[in-house]
Protein backbone atom coordinates (compact mmCIF):
# COMPACT_ATOMS: atom_id res chain seq x y z
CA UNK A 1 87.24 -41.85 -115.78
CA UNK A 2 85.97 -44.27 -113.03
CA UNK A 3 89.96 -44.78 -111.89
CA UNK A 4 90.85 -40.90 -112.08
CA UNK A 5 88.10 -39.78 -109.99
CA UNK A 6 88.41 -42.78 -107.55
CA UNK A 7 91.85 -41.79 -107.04
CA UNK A 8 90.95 -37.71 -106.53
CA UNK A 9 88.72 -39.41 -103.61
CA UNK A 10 91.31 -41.73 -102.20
CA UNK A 11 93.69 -38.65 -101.93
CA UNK A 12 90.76 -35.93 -100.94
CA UNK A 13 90.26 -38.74 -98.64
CA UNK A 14 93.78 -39.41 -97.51
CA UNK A 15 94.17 -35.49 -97.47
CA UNK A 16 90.85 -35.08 -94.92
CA UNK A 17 91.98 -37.83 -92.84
CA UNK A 18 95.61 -36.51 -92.18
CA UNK A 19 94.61 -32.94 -91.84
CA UNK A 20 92.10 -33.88 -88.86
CA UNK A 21 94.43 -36.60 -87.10
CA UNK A 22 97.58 -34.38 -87.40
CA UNK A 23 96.30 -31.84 -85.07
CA UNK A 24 94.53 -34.65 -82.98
CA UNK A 25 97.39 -36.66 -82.23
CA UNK A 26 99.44 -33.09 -80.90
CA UNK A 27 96.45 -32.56 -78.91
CA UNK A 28 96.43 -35.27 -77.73
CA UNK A 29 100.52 -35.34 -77.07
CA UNK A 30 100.24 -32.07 -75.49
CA UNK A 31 97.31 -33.07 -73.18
CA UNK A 32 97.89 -34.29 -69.54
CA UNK A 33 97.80 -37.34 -68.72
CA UNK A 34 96.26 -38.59 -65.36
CA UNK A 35 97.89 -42.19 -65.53
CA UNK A 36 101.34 -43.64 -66.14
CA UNK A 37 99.88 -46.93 -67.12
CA UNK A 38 103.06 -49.44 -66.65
CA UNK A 39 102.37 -52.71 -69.17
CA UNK A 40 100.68 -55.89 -67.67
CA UNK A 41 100.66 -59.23 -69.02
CA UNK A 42 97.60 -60.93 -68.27
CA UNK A 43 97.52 -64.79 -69.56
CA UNK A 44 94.66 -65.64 -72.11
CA UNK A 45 91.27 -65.83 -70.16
CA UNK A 46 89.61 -68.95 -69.41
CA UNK A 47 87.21 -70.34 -71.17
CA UNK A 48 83.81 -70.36 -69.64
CA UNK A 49 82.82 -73.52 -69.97
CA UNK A 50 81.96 -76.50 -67.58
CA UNK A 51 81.51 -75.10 -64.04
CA UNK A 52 81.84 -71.87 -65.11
CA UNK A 53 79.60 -72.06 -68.40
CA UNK A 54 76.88 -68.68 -68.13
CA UNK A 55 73.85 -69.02 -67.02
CA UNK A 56 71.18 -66.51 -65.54
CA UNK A 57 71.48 -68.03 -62.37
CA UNK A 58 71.83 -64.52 -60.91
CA UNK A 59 68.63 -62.84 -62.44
CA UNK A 60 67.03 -65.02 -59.62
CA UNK A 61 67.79 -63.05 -57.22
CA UNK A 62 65.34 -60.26 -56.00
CA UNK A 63 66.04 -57.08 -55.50
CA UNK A 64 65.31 -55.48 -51.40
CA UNK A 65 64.77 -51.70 -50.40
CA UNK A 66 65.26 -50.27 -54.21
CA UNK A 67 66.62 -46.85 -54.37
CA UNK A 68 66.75 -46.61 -50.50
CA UNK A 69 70.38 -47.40 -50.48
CA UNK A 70 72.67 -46.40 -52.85
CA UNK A 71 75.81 -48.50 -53.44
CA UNK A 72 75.66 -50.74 -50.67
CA UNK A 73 79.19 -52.66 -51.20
CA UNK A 74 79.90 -54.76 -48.05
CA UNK A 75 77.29 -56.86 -46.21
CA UNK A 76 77.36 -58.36 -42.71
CA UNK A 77 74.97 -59.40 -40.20
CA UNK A 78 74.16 -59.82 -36.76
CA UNK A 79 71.87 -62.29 -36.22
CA UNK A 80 68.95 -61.52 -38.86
CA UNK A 81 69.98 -57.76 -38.81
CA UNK A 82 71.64 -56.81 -41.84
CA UNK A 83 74.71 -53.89 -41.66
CA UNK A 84 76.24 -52.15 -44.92
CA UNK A 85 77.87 -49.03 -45.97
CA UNK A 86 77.16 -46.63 -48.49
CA UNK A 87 78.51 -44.32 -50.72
CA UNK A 88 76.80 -41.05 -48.84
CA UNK A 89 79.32 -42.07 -46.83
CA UNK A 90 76.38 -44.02 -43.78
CA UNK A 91 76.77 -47.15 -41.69
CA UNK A 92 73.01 -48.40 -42.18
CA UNK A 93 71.34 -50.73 -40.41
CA UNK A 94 68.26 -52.91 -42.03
CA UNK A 95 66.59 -54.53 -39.06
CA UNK A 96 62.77 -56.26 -39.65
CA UNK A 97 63.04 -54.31 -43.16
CA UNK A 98 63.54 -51.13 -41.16
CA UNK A 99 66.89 -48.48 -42.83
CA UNK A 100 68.03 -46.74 -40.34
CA UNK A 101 71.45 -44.56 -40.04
CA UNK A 102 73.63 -45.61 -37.27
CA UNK A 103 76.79 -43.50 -37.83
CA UNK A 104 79.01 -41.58 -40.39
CA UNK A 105 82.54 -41.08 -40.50
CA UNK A 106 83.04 -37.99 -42.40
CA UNK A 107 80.74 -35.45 -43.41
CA UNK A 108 78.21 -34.02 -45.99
CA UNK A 109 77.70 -33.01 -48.19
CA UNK A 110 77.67 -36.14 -50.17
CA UNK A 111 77.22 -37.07 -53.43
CA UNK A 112 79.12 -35.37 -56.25
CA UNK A 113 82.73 -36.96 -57.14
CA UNK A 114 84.13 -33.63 -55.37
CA UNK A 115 82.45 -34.35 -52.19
CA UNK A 116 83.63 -38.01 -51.78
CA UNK A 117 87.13 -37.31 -49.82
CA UNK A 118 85.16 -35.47 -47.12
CA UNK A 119 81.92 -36.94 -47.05
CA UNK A 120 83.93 -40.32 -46.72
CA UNK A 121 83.23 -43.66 -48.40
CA UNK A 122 82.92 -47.01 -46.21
CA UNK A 123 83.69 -49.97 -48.07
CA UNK A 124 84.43 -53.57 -46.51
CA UNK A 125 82.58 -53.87 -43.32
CA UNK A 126 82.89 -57.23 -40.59
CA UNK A 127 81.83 -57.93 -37.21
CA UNK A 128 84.02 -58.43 -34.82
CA UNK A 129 83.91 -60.10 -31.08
CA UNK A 130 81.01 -58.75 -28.68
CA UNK A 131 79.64 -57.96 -32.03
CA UNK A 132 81.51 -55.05 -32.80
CA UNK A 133 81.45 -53.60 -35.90
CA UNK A 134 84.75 -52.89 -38.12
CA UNK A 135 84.77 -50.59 -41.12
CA UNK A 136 87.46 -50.05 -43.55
CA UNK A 137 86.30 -46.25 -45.14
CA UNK A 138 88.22 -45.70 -48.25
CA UNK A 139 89.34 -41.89 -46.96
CA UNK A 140 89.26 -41.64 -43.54
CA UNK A 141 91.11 -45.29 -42.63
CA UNK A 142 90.09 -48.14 -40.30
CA UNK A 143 87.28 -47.77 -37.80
CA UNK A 144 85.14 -49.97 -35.28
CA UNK A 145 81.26 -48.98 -34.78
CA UNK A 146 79.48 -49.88 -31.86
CA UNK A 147 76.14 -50.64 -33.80
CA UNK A 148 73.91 -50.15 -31.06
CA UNK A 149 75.31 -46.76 -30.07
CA UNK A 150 76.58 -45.52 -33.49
CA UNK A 151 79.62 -44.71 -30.91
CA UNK A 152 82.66 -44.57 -33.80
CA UNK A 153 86.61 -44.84 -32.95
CA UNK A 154 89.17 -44.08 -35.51
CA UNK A 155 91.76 -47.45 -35.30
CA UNK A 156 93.98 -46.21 -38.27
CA UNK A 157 93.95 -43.12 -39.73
CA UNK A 158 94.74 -42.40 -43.24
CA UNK A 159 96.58 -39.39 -42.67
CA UNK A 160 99.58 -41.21 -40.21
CA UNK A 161 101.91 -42.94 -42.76
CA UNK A 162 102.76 -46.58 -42.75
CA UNK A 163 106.52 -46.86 -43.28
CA UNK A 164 106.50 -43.78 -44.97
CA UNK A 165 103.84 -45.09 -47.69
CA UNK A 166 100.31 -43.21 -47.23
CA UNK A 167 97.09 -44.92 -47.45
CA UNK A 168 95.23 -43.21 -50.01
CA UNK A 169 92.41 -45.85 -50.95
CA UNK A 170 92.05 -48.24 -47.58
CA UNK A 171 89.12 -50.58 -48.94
CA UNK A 172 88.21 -54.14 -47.29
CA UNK A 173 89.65 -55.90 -43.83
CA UNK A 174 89.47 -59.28 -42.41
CA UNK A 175 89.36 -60.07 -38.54
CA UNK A 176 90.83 -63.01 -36.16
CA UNK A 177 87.84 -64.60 -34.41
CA UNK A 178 89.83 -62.98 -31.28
CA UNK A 179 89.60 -59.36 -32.29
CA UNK A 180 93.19 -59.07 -31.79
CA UNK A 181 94.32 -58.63 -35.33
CA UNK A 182 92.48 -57.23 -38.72
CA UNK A 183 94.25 -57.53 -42.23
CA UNK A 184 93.44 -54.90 -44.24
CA UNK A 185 94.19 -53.95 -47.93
CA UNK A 186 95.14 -50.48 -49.10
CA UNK A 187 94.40 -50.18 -52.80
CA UNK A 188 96.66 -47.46 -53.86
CA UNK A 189 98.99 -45.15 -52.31
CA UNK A 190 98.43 -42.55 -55.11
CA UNK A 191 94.94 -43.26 -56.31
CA UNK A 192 91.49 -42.45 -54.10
CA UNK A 193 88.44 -44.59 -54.74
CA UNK A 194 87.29 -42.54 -56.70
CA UNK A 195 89.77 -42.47 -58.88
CA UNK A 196 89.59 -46.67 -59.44
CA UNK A 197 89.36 -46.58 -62.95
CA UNK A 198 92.99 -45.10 -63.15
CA UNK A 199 94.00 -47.26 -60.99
CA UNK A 200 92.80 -50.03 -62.84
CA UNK A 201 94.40 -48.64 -65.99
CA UNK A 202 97.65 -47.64 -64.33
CA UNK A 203 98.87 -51.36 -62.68
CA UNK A 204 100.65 -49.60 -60.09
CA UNK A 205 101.16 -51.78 -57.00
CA UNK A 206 100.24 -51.65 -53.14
CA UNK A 207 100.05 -53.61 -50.40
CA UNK A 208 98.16 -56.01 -47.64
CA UNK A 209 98.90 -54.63 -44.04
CA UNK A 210 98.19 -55.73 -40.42
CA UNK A 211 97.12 -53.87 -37.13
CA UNK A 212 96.96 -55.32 -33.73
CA UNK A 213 94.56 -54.19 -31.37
CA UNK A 214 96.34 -54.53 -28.24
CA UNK A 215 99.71 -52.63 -29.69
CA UNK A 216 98.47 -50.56 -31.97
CA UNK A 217 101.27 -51.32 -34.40
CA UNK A 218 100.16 -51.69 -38.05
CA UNK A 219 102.71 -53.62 -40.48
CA UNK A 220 103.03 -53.97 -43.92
CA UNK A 221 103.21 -57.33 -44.81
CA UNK A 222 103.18 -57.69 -48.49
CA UNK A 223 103.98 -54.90 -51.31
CA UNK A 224 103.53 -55.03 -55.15
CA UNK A 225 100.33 -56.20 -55.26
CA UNK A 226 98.47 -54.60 -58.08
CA UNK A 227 94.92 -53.15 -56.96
CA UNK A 228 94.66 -54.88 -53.44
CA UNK A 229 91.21 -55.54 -52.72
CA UNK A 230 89.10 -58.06 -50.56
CA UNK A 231 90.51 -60.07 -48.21
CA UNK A 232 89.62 -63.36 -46.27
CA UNK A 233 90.72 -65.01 -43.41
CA UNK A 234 90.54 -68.64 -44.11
CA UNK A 235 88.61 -70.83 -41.54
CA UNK A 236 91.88 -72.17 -39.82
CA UNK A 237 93.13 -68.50 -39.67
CA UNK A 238 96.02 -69.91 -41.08
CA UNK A 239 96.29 -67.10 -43.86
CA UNK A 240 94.87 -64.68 -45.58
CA UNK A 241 93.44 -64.54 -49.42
CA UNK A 242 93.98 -61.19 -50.99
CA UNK A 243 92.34 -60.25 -54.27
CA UNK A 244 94.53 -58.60 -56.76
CA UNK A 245 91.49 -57.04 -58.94
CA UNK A 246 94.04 -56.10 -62.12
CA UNK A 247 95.88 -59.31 -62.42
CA UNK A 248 92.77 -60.78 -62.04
CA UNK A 249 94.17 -63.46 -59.35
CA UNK A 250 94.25 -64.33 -55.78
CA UNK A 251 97.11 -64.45 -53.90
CA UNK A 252 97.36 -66.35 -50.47
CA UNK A 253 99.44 -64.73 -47.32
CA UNK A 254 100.41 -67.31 -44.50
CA UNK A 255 99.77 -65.50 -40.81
CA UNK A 256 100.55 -68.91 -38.87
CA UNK A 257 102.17 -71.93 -38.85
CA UNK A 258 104.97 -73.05 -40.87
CA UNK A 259 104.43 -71.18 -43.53
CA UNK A 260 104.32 -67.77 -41.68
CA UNK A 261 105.17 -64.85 -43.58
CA UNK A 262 106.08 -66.75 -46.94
CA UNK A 263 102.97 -66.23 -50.05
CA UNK A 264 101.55 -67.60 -52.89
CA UNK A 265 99.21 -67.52 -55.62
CA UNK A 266 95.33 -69.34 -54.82
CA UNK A 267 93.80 -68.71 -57.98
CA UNK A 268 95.40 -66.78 -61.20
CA UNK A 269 93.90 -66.15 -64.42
CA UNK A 270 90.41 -65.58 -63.51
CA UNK A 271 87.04 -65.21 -65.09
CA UNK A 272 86.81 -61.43 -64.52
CA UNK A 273 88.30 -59.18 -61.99
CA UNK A 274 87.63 -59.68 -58.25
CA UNK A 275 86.49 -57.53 -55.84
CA UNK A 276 85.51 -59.10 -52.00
CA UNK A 277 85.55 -62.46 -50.98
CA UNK A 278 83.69 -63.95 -47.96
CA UNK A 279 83.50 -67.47 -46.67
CA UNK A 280 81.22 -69.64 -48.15
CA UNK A 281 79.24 -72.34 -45.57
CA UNK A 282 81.12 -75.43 -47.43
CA UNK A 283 84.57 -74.31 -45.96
CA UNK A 284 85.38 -71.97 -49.44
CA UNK A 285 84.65 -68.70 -50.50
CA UNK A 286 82.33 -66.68 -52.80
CA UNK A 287 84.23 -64.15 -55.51
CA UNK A 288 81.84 -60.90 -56.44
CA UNK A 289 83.85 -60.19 -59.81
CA UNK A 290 83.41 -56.31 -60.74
CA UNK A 291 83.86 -57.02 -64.37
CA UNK A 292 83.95 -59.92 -66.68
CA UNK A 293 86.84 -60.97 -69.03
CA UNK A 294 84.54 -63.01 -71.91
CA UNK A 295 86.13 -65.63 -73.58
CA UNK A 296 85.02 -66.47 -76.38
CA UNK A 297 84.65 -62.54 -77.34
CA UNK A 298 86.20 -59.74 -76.38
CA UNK A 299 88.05 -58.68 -73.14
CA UNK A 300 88.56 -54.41 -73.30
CA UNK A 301 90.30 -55.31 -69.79
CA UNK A 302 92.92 -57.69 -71.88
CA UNK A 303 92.96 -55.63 -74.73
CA UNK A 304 94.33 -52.85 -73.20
CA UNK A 305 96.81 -54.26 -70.95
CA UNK A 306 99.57 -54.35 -73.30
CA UNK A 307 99.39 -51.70 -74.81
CA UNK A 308 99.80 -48.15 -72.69
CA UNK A 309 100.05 -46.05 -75.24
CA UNK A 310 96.41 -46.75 -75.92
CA UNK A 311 95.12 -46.00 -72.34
CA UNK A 312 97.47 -42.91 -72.30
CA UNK A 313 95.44 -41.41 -75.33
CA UNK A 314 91.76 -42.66 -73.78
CA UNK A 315 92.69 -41.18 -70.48
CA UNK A 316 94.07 -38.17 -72.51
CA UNK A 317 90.95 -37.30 -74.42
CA UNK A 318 87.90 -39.13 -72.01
CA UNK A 319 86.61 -38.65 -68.49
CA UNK A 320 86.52 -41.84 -66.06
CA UNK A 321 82.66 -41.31 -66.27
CA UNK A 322 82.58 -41.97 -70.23
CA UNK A 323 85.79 -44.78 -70.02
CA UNK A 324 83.09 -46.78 -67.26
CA UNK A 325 80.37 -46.86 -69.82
CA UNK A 326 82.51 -49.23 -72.65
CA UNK A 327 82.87 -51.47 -69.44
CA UNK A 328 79.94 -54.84 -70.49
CA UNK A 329 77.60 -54.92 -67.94
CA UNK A 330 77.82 -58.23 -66.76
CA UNK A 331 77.24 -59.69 -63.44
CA UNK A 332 79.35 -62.94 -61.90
CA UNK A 333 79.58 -64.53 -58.47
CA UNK A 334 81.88 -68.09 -58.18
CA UNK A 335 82.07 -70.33 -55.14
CA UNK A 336 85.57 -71.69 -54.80
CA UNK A 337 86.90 -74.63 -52.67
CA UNK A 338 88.91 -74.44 -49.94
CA UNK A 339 91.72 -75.19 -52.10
CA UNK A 340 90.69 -72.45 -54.98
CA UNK A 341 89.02 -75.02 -57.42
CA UNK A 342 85.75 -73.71 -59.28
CA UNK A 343 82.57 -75.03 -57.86
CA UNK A 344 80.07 -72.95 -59.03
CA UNK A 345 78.91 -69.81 -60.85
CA UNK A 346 76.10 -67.37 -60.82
CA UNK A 347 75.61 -65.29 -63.93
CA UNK A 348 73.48 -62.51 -65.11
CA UNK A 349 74.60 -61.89 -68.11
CA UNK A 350 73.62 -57.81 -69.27
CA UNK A 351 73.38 -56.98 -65.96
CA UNK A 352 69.67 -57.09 -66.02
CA UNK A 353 68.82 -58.01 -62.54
CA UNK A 354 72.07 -57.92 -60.56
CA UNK A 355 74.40 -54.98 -62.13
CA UNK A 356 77.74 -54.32 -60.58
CA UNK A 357 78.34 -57.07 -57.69
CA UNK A 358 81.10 -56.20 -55.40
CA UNK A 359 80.30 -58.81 -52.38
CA UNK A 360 78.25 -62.04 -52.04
CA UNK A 361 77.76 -62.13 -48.47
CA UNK A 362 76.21 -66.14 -47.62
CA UNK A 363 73.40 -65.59 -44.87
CA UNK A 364 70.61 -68.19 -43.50
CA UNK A 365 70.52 -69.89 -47.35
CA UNK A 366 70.64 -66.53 -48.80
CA UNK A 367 73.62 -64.55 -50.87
CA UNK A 368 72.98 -60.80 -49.93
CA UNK A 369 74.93 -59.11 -53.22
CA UNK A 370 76.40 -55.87 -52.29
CA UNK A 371 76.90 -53.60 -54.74
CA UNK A 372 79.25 -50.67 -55.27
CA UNK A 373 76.51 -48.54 -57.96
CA UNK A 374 73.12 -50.46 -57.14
CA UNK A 375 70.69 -48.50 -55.68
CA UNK A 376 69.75 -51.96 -53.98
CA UNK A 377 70.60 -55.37 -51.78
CA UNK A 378 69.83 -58.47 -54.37
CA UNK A 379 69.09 -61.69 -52.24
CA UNK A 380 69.74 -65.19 -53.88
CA UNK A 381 67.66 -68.01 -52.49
CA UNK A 382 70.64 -70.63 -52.69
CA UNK A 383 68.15 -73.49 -52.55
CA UNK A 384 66.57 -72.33 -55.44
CA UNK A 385 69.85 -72.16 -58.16
C-alpha cells in the first residue's frame, strides 16, 4: 500500500506543483520587464588567497559623525578640511569636526527614490587648482564649487547631448594638476543612479569622456565600456584608469605620449566589483569594491551573468529594493601598484563595521571610506593594519 499511496502523493504533488507554476511562469511572461540583460562572460574569480587572503583589517576603522551624513560617497580634502557629497543631494563640509552645508545643485525635497532626479545626487568629488572644488552630480552633470562661497557653476549639463548620446548617470571625474582638462565617466545613457542595480544586471555599455576648460568642448573618448565608474589620473598624467564595475576590471586610457588615444586593460578579473579609485601615497591606487565575488563560495554576481533569462524573471517579479538585499554584505578595499599588481587588502567581512565602501580616500596616514548607504565617514589608521 506504501507504493500506491506514495505514488497518489508524487502525482498530487506533481499535480500542485504544475498547477501553481503554470500560471506563474505566464505571469511572469506577460509581466514587463525593466532590463534587457545582454549575456556577460565573466572569467572564474580569483581566489583570495595570499595578498588578498580576508582578514578584518577593515573593522579597524572607526566610524566619524554617525547618522549626520547619509551616504557620503566621494572624499577629498583641503588641507585637514574634509569635503563630500551626499545623497540629499549637499556639498558638506567637515572642518574641526564641524558639518556644515556649503551648496546644492538641485533641489528638495530629498529623500524618497522619486525625489532623487530633482533633488540631485553628487557623486565623485576632486579639488582642483586654487582649490576649487569639482563635482560630478549623477543628474544634473559636471559642476565646480567654490567651497568658501558655496558659489556653484554648471560645466556640463546633462541635458546638452554628447554626440547625440545623453548623459543619464554622470558619476566620478578626474582632473589635470592644470585644471585644464577633467575625465569624467558617464555610467549609462539609459539608466539613472538610481536605477544601478539594472544597470548592473543589464551589461549595457557607456563611455569615458573629456572636457576642456578653456574650449568648452567635451569628447567622447572611449565607448562600450560596461558600467563606467571611477576614474584616476595616474601620477605622470599619462592616462587615465577607468573602472568597469560589471566586468569587474580596469581598463587604462592613454591621454599623452606615445600611446595617446590607444587603451588597454590594468587589471581584469577582480576580487569584487569596483567602484572609485584614488591614488595611493606609494605611487598606486586604492580600489573601494561595492560588492565581493567570493571564491571559494558563491558569486550571485557570476551566477547570474550567463544566464538572462534568470535576471529577466527576478527583475520581472522583484523590486531593486528586495534584489539589493540577496547582495552579501561584505566590505573590501585593495592597494594596487603602479603597474596593477595586488599589494594589499582590507576586509570586513559581514559588513560589520565598514558596510558598503564606494571610495578609500588616503589622507595624513588615514583612509577616509566613503560610502554610498553609510550613514557615516569610517577612518583607517594605516599605521595601525
Amino acid at each position: 500500500g506504501s507504493t500506491y499511496s506514495s505514488k497518489v502523493f508524487r502525482v498530487t504533488f506533481l499535480t500542485l506543483a504544475a498547477s501553481l507554476t503554470v500560471p506563474l511562469l505566464g505571469v511572469t511572461v506577460l509581466l514587463d520587464c525593466p532590463i534587457d540583460p545582454q549575456p556577460i562572460s565573466l572569467k572564474e574569480p580569483p581566489l583570495l588567497t595570499g595578498v588578498l587572503e580576508p582578514n578584518i583589517k577593515l573593522r579597524k576603522a572607526e566610524r566619524l559623525w554617525e547618522n549626520q551624513l547619509v551616504g557620503p560617497e566621494s572624499i577629498v580634502n583641503i588641507g585637514d578640511v574634509l569635503f563630500t557629497g551626499t545623497a540629499d543631494g549637499k556639498i558638506i563640509k567637515i572642518e574641526d569636526g564641524e558639518i556644515q552645508t556649503i551648496a546644492r545643485i538641485g533641489h528638495g525635497p530629498c529623500g524618497t527614490r522619486e525625489d532623487e532626479p530633482t533633488c540631485g545626487r553628487p557623486l565623485g568629488i576632486r579639488v582642483g587648482p586654487n582649490n576649487t572644488l569639482f563635482v560630478a552630480d549623477a543628474y544634473y552633470g559636471l559642476y565646480e564649487v567654490n567651497p568658501g562661497t558655496g558659489e556653484t557653476k554648471m560645466l556640463v549639463s546633462t541635458k546638452t547631448l554628447i554626440e547625440g548620446q545623453k548623459l543619464s548617470f554622470v558619476n566620478d571625474l578626474t582632473v589635470t594638476q592644470d585644471g585644464r582638462k577633467i575625465y569624467f565617466t558617464d555610467s549609462s545613457s539609459k539608466w539613472q543612479r538610481r536605477d544601478y542595480l539594472c544597470l548592473i544586471m543589464e551589461g549595457t555599455d557607456d563611455g569615458l569622456l573629456e572636457y576642456d576648460t578653456v574650449t568648452k568642448e567635451v569628447k567622447v573618448l572611449m565607448v562600450g565600456l560596461r558600467f563606467p565608474n571611477g576614474v584616476q589620473l595616474s601620477p605622470a598624467e599619462d592616462f587615465v584608469l577607468v573602472q568597469e564595475t560589471t566586468m569587474a576590471r580596469i581598463r587604462r586610457y592613454y591621454v599623452s605620449g606615445l600611446m595617446k588615444g590607444g587603451a588597454d586593460m590594468f587589471v581584469e578579473n577582480m576580487p569584487g566589483l569596483p567602484d572609485n579609485i584614488r591614488l595611493s601615497s606609494s605611487g598606486g591606487y586604492w580600489v573601494a569594491m561595492s560588492a565581493v565575488r567570493p571564491n571559494p563560495g558563491f558569486s550571485l554576481l557570476d551566477f547570474l551573468s550567463e544566464k538572462p533569462w534568470i535576471k529577466r524573471m527576478i527583475f520581472k517579479l522583484l523590486s531593486q529594493e528586495t534584489v539589493t538585499k540577496f547582495v552579501p554584505k561584505y566590505s573590501l578595499v585593495v592597494e594596487l601598484s603602479e603597474t596593477g599588481s595586488y599589494r594589499r587588502s582590507f576586509h570586513d567581512p559581514n559588513g560589520v563595521t565598514v558596510a558598503y565602501v564606494s571610495e578609500a580616500h588616503e589622507h595624513n596616514g588615514y583612509l577616509y571610506l566613503g560610502s554610498f548607504r553609510s550613514p557615516f565617514i569610517c577612518r583607517l589608521n594605516l599605521q595601525h593594519v
